[in-house]
N, C-alpha and C. Protein backbone atom coordinates (compact mmCIF):
# COMPACT_ATOMS: atom_id res chain seq x y z
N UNK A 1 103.30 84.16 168.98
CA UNK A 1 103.03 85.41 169.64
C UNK A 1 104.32 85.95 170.25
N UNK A 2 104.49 87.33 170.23
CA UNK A 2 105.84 87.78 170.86
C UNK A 2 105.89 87.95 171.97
N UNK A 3 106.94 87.94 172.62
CA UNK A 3 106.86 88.31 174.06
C UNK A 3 107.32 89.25 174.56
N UNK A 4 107.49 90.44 173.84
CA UNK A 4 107.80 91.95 173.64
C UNK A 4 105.94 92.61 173.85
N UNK A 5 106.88 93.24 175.18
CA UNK A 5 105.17 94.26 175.32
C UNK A 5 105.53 95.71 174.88
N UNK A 6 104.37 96.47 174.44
CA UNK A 6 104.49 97.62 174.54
C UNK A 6 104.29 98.60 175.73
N UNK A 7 104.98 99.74 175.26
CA UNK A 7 105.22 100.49 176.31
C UNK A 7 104.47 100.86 177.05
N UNK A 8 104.36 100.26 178.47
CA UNK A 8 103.02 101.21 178.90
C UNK A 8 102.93 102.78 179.60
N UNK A 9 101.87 103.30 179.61
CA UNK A 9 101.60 104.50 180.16
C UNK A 9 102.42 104.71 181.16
N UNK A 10 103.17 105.94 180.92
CA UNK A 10 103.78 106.95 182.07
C UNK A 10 102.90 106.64 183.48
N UNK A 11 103.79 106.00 184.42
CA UNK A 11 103.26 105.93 185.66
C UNK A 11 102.61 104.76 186.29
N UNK A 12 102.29 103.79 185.29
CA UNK A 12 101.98 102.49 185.24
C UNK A 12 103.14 101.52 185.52
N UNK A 13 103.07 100.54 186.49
CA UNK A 13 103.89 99.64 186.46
C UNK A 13 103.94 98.96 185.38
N UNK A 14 105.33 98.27 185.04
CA UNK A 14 106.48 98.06 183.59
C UNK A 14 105.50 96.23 183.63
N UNK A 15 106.04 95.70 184.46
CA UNK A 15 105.88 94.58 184.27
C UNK A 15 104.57 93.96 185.77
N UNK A 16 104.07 93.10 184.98
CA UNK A 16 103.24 92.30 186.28
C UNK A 16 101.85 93.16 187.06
N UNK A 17 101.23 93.49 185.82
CA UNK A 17 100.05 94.03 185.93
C UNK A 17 99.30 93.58 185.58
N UNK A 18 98.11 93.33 185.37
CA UNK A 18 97.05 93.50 184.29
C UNK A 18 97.27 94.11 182.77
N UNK A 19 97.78 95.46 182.81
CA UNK A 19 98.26 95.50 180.98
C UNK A 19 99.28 94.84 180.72
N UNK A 20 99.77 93.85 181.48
CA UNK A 20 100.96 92.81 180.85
C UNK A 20 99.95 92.28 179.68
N UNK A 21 99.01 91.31 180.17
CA UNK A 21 98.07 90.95 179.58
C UNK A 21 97.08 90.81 178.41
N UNK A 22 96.84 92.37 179.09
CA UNK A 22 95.53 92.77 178.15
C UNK A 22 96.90 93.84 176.64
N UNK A 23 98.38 94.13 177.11
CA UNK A 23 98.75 94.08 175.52
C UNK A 23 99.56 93.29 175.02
N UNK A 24 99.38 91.72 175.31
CA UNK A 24 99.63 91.11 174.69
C UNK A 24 98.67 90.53 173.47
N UNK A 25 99.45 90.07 172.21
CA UNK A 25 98.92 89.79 170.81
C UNK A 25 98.93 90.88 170.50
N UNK A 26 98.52 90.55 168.77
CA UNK A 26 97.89 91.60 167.90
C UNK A 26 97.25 92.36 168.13
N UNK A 27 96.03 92.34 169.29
CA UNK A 27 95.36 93.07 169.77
C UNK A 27 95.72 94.56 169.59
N UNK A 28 94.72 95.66 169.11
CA UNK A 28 94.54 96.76 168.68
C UNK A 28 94.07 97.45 169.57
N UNK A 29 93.92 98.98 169.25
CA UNK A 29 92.65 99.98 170.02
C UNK A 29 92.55 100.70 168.38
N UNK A 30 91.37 100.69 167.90
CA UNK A 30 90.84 101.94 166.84
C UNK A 30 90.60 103.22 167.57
N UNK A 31 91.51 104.34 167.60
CA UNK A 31 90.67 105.63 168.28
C UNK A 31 90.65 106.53 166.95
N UNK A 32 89.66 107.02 167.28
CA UNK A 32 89.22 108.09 166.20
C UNK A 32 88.72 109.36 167.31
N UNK A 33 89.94 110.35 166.81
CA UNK A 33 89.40 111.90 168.00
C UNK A 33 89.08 112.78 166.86
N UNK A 34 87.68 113.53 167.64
CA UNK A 34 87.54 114.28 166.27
C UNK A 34 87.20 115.40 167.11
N UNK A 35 87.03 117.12 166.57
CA UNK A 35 86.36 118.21 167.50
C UNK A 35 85.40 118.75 166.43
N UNK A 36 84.64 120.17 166.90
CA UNK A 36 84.04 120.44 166.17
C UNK A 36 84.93 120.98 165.20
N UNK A 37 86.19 121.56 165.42
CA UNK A 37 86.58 122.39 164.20
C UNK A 37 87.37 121.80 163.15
N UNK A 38 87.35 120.19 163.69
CA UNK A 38 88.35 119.56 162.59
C UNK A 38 88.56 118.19 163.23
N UNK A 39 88.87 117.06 162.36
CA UNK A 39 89.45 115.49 162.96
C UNK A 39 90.78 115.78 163.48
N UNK A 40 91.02 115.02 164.18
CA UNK A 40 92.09 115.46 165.09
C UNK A 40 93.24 114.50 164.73
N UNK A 41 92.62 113.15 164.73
CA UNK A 41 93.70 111.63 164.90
C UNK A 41 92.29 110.62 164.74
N UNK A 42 93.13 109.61 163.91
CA UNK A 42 92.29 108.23 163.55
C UNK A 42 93.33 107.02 163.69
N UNK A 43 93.60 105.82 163.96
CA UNK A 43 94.39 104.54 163.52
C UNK A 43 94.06 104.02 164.70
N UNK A 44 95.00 103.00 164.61
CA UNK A 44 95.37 101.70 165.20
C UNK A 44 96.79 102.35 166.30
N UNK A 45 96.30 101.82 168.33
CA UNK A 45 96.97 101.96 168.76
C UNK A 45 97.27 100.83 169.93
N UNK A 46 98.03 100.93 171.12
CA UNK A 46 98.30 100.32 171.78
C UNK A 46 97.66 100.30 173.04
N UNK A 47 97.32 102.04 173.39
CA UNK A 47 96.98 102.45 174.31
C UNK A 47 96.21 103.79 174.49
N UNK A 48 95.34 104.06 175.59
CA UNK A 48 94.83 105.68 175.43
C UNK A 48 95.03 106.35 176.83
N UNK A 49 94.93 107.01 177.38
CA UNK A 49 94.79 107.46 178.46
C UNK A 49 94.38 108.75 178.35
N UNK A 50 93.00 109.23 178.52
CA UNK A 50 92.31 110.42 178.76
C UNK A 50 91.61 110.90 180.07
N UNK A 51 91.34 112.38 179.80
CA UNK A 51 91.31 113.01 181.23
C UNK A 51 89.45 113.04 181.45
N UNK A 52 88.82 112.23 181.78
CA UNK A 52 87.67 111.65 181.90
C UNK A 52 87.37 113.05 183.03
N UNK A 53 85.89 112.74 183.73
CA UNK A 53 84.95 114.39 184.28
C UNK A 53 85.91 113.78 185.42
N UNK A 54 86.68 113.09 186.52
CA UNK A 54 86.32 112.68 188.03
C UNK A 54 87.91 111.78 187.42
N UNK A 55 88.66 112.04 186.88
CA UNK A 55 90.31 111.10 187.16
C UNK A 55 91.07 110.75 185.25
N UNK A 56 91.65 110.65 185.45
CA UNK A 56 92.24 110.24 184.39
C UNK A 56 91.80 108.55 184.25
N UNK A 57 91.76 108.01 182.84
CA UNK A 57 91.23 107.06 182.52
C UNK A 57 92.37 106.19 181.35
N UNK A 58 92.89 105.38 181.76
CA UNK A 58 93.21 104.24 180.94
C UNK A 58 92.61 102.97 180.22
N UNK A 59 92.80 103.11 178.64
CA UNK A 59 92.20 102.30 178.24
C UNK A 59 92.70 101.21 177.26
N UNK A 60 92.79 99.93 177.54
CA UNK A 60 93.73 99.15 176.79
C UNK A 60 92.87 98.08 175.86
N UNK A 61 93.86 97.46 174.91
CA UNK A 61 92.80 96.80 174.21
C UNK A 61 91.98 95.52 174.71
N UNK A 62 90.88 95.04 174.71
CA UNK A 62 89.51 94.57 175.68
C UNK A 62 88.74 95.36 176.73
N UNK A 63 89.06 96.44 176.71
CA UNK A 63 88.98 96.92 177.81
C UNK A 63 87.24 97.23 177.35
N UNK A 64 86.34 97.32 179.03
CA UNK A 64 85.05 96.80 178.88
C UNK A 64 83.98 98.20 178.29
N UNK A 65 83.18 98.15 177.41
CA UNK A 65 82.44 99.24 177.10
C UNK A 65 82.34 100.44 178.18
N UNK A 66 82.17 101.27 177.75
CA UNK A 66 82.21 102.49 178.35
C UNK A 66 81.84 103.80 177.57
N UNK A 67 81.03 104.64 178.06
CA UNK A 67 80.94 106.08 177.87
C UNK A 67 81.30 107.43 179.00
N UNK A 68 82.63 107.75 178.66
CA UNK A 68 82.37 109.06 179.88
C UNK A 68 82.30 110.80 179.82
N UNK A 69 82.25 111.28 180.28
CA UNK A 69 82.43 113.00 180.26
C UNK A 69 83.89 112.70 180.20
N UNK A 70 84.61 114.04 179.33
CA UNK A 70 85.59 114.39 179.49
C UNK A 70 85.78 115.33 180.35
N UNK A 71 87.01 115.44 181.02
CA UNK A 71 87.07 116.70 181.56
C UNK A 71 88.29 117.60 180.39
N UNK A 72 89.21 118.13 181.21
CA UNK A 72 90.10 119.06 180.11
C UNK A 72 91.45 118.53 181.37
N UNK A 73 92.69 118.02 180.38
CA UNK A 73 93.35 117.42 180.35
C UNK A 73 94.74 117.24 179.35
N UNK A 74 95.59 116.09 179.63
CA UNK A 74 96.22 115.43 178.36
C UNK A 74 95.33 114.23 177.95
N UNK A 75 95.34 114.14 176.62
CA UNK A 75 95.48 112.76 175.97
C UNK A 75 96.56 112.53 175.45
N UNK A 76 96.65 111.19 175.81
CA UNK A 76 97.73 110.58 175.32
C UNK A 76 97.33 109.11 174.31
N UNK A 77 97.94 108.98 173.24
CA UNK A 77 97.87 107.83 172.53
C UNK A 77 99.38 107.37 172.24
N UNK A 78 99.15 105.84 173.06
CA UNK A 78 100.55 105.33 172.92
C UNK A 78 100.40 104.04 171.03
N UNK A 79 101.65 104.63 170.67
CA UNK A 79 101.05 103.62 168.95
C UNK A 79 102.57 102.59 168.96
N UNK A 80 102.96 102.01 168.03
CA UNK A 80 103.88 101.04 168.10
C UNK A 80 105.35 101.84 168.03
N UNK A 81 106.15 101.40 168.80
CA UNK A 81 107.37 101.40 168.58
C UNK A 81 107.56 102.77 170.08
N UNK A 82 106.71 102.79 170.51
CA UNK A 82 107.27 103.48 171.90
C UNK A 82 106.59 104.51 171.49
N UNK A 83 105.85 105.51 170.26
CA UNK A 83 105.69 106.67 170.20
C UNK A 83 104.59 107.16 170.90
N UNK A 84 104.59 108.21 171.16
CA UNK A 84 103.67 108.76 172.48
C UNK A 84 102.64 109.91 171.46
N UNK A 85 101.68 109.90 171.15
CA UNK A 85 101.44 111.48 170.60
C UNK A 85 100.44 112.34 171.84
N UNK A 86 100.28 113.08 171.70
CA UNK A 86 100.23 114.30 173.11
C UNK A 86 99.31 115.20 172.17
N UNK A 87 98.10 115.74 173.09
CA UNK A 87 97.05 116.68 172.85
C UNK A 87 96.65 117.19 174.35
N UNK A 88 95.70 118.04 174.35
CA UNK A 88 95.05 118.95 175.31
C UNK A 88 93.96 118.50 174.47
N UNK A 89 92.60 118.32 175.56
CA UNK A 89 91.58 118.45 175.54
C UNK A 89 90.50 118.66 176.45
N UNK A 90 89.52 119.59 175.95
CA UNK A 90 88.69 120.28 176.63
C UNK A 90 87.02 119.79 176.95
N UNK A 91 86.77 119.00 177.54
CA UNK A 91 84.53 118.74 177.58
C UNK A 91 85.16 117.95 176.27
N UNK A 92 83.66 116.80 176.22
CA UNK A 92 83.15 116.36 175.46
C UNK A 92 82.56 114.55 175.65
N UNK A 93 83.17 113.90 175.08
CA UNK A 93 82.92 112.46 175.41
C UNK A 93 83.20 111.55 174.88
N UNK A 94 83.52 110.54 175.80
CA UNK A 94 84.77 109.29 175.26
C UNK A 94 83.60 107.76 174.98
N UNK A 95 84.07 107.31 174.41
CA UNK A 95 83.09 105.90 174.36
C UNK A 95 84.18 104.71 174.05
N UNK A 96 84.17 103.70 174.46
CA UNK A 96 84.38 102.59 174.38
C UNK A 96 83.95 101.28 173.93
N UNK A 97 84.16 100.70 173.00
CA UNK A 97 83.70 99.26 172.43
C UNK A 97 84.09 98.65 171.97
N UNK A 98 84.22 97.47 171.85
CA UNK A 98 84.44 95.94 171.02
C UNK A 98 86.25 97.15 170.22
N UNK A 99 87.49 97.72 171.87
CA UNK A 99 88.49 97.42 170.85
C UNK A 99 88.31 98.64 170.16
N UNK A 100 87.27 99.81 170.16
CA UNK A 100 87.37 100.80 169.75
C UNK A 100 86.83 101.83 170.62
N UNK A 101 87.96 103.12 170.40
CA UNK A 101 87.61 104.28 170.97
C UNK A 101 87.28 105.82 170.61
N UNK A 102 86.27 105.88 170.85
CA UNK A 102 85.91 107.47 169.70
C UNK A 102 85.77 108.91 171.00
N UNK A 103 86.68 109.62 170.21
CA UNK A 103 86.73 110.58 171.48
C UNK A 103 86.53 111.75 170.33
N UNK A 104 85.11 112.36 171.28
CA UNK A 104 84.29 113.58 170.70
C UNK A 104 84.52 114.76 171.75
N UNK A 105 85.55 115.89 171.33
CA UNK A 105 86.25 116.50 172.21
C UNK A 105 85.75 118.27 172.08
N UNK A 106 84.91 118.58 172.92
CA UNK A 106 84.38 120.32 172.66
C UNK A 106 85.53 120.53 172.22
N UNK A 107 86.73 121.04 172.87
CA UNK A 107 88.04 121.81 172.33
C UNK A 107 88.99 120.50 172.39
N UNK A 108 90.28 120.62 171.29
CA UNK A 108 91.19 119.75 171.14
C UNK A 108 92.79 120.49 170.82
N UNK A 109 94.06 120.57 171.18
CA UNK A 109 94.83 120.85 170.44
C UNK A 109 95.98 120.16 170.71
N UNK A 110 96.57 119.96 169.42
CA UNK A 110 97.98 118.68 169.27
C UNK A 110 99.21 119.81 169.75
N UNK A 111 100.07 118.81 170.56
CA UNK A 111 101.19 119.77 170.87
C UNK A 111 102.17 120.51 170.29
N UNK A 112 102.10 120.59 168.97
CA UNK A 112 102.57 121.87 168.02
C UNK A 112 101.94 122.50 167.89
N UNK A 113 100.65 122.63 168.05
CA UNK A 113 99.48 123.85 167.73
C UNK A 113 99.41 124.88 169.50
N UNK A 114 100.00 124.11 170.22
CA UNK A 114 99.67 125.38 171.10
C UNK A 114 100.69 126.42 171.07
N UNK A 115 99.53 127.62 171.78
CA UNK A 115 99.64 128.72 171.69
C UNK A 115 100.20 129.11 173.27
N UNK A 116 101.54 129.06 173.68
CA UNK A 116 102.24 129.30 174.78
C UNK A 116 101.74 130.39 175.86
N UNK A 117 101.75 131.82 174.97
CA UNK A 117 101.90 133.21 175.19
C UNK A 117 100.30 132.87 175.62
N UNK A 118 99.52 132.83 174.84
CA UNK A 118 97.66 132.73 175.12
C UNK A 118 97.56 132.23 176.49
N UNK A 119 98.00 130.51 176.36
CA UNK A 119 97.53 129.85 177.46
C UNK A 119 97.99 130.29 178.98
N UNK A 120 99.16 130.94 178.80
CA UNK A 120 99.68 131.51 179.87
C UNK A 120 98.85 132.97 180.46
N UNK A 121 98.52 133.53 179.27
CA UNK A 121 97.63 135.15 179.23
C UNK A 121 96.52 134.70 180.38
N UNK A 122 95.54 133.55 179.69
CA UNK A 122 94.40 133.24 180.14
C UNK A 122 94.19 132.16 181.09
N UNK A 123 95.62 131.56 181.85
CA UNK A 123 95.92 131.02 182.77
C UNK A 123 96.24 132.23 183.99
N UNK A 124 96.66 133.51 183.57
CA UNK A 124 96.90 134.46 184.74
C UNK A 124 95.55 134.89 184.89
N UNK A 125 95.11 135.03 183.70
CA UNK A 125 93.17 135.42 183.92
C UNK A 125 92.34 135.15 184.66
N UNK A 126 92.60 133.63 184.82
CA UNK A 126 91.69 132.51 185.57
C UNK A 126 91.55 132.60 186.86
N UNK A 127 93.39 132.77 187.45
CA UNK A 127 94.25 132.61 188.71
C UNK A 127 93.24 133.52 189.25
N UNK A 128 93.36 135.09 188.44
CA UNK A 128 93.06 136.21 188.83
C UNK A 128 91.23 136.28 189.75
N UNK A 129 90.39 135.45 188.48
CA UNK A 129 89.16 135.34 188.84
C UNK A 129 88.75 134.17 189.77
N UNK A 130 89.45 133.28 190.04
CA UNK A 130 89.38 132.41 190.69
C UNK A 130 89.58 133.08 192.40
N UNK A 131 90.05 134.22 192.61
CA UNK A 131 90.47 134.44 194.26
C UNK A 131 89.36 135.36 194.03
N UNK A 132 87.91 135.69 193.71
CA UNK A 132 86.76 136.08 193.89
C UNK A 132 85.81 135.44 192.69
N UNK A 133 84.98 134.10 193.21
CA UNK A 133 84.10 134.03 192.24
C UNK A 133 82.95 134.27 192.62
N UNK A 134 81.80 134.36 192.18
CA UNK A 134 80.56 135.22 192.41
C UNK A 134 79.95 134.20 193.09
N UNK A 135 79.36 132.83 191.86
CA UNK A 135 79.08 131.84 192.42
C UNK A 135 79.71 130.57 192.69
N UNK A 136 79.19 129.55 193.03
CA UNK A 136 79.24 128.26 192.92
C UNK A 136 80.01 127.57 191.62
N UNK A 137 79.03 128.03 190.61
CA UNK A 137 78.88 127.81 188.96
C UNK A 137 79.89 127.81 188.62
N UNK A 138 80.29 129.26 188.87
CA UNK A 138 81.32 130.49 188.40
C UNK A 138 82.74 129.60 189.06
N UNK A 139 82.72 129.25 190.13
CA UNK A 139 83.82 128.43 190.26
C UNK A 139 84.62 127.15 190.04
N UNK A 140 83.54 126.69 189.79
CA UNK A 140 83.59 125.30 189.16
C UNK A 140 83.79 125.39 187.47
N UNK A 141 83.33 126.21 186.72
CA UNK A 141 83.85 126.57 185.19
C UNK A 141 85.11 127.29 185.69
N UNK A 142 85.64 128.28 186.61
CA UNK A 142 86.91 128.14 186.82
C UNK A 142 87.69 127.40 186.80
N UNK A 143 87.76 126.76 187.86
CA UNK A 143 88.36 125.09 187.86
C UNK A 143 89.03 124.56 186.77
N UNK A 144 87.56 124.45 185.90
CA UNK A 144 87.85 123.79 184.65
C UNK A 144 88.75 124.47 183.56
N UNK A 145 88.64 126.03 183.26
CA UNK A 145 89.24 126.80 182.73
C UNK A 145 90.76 126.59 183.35
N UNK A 146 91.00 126.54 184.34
CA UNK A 146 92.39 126.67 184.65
C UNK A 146 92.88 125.11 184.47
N UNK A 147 92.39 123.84 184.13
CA UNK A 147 92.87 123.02 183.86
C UNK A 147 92.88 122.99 182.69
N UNK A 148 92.60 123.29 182.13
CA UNK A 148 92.52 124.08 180.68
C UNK A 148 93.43 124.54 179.97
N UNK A 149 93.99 125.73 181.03
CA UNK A 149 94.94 126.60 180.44
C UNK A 149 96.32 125.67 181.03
N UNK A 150 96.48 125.09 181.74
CA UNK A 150 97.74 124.37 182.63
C UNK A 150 98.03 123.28 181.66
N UNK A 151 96.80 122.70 180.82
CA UNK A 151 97.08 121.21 179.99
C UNK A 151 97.98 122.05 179.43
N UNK A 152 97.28 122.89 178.17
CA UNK A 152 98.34 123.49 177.15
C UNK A 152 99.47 123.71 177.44
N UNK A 153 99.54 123.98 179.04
CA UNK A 153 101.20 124.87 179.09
C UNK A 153 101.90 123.52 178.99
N UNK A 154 101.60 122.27 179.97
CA UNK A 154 102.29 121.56 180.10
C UNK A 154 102.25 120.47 178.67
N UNK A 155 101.10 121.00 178.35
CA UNK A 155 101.93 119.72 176.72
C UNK A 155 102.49 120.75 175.52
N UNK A 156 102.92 122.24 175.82
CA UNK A 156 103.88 122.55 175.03
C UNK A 156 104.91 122.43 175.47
N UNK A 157 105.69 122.31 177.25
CA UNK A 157 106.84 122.15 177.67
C UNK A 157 106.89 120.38 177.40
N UNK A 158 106.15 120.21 176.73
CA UNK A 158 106.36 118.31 176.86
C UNK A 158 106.25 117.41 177.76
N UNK A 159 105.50 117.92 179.13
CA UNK A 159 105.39 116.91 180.10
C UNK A 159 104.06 116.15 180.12
């Protein structure tokens, strides 16, 4: 067995955690992201970290069954050799099992597909409706809309 770990998640301590651990070996994650308008990403990775309804969520390989709401966010899938791949995603739902992860995403987009000029349009939109919302409802799908429009900006500047 090697004693080379992979990289972990932005923000995670390097060494002397719990994912020391849980990525050591062969040990895998299967994620398969798919949306309605198209598959998004399928393989073999190291790591996931998605933007769950209530926090961001890390998920490594053993990690214990699970189903959650998504909220709208980054995903991130960390795969071998350090590479990071980067999406925005919007609602839907993550599941967890035996080592595999299937993420069923209302809206999805990979960070060459966004649309800069848009997300920014309908990020001033939001701002705008957000300093009078009618209801309750109405503010809370705000919320969400403007995390929405902020993922995209920030996973086309690359952060």
């Amino acid at each position: 067995m090697s004693s080379e770990l992979p990289e972990h998640p932005k923000g995670s301590l390097s060494t002397g955690n719990i994912a020391d651990e849980l990525a050591r070996g062969p040990r895998s994650l299967h994620v398969v992201v798919v949306s309605p308008a198209q598959p998004i990403f399928e393989g073999d990775v190291h790591w996931v970290t998605a933007p769950a309804w209530d926090g961001q969520l890390g998920i490594w390989p053993r990690h214990a069954a699970i189903v959650a709401a998504l909220g709208s966010g980054p995903l991130r899938i960390g795969q071998a050799g350090g590479k990071v791949l980067r999406f925005a995603v919007r609602g839907g739902f993550l599941k967890v099992g035996e080592d595999k992860v299937t993420i069923l995403a209302d809206t999805a987009v990979a960070e060459a597909d966004v649309d800069t000029a848009e997300a920014s349009r309908e990020l001033d939109e939001t701002r705008a409706a957000l300093r009078h919302p009618k209801t309750s409802e109405e503010f809370t799908e705000l919320l969400e809309r403007r995390a929405w429009d902020e993922a995209r900006i920030k996973l086309a500047a690359g952060r």
